[in-house]
Protein backbone atom coordinates (compact mmCIF):
# COMPACT_ATOMS: atom_id res chain seq x y z
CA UNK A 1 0.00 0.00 0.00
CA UNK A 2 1.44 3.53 -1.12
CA UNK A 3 1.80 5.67 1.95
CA UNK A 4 0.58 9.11 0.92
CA UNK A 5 2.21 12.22 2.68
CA UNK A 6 -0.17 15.01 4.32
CA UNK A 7 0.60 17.56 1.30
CA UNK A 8 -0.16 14.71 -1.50
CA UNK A 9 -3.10 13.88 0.46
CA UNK A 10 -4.85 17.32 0.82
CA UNK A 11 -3.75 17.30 -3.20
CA UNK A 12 -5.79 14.46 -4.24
CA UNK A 13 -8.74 15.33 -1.31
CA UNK A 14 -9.42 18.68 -2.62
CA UNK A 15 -11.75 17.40 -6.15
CA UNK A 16 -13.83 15.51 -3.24
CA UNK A 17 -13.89 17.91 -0.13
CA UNK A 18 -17.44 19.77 -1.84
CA UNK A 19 -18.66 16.05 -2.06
CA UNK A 20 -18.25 14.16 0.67
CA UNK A 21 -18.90 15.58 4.27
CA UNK A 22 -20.01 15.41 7.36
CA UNK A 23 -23.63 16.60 7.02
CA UNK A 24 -24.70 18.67 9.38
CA UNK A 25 -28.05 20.50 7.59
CA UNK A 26 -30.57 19.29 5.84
CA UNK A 27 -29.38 20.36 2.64
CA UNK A 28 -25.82 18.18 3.11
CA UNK A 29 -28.06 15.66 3.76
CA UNK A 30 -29.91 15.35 0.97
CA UNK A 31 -27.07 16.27 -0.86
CA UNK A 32 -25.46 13.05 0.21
CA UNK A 33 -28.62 11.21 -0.28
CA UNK A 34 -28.55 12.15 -3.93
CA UNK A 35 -25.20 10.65 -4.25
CA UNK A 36 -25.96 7.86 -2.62
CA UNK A 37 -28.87 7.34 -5.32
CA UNK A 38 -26.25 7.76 -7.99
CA UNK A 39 -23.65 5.55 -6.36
CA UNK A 40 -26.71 2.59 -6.24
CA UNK A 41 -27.59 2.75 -9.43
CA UNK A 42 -24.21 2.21 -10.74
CA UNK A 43 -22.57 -0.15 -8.11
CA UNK A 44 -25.78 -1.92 -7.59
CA UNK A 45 -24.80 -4.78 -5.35
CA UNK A 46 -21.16 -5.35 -7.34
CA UNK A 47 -19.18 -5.62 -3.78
CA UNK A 48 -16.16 -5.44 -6.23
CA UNK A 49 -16.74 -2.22 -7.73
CA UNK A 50 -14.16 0.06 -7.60
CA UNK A 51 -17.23 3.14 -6.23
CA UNK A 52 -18.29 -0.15 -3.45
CA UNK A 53 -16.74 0.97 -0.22
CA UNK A 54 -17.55 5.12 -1.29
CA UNK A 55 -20.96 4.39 -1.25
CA UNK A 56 -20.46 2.34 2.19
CA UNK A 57 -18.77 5.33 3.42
CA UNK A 58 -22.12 7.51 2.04
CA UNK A 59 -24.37 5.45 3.95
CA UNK A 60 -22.45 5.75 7.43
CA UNK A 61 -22.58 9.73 7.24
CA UNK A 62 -26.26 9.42 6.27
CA UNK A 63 -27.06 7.06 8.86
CA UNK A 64 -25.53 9.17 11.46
CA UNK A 65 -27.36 12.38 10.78
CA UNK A 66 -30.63 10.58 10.44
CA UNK A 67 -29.90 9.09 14.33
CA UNK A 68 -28.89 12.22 15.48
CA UNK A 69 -31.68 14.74 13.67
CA UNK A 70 -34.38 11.87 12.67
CA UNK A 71 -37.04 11.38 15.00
CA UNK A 72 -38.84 7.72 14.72
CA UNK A 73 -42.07 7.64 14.54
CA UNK A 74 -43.96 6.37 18.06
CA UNK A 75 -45.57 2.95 17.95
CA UNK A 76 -49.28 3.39 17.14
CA UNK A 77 -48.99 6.77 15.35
């Protein structure tokens, strides 16, 4: 495995910094959810697929705004 130095790094993070965040309004999060949408439809369930663990990584940061800033519904609503 290469081992990438800090400058090289922020280098080739840069293209992706306006595309993959943290999401912290609702905006980011749709934002991400519209990639993830993309990212489905063309890794579909190809585990090999070089886009595979990105759209993993989508999920997580979705997941983890929707359990901090999505309320579930009460049983019997």
């Amino acid at each position: 495995m290469q081992n990438l130095g800090v400058s090289q790094t922020v280098n080739n993070w840069m293209p992706f910094a306006n595309t993959l965040y943290v999401p912290y309004t609702e905006k980011e999060y749709k934002n991400l959810v519209a990639l993830l949408d993309g990212l489905i439809d063309e890794v579909g369930e190809d585990e090999s697929h070089p886009l595979a663990s990105l759209m993993e990584v989508v999920g997580v940061l979705i997941e983890k705004y929707e359990d901090e800033n999505v309320s579930e519904l009460s049983v019997g609503e």
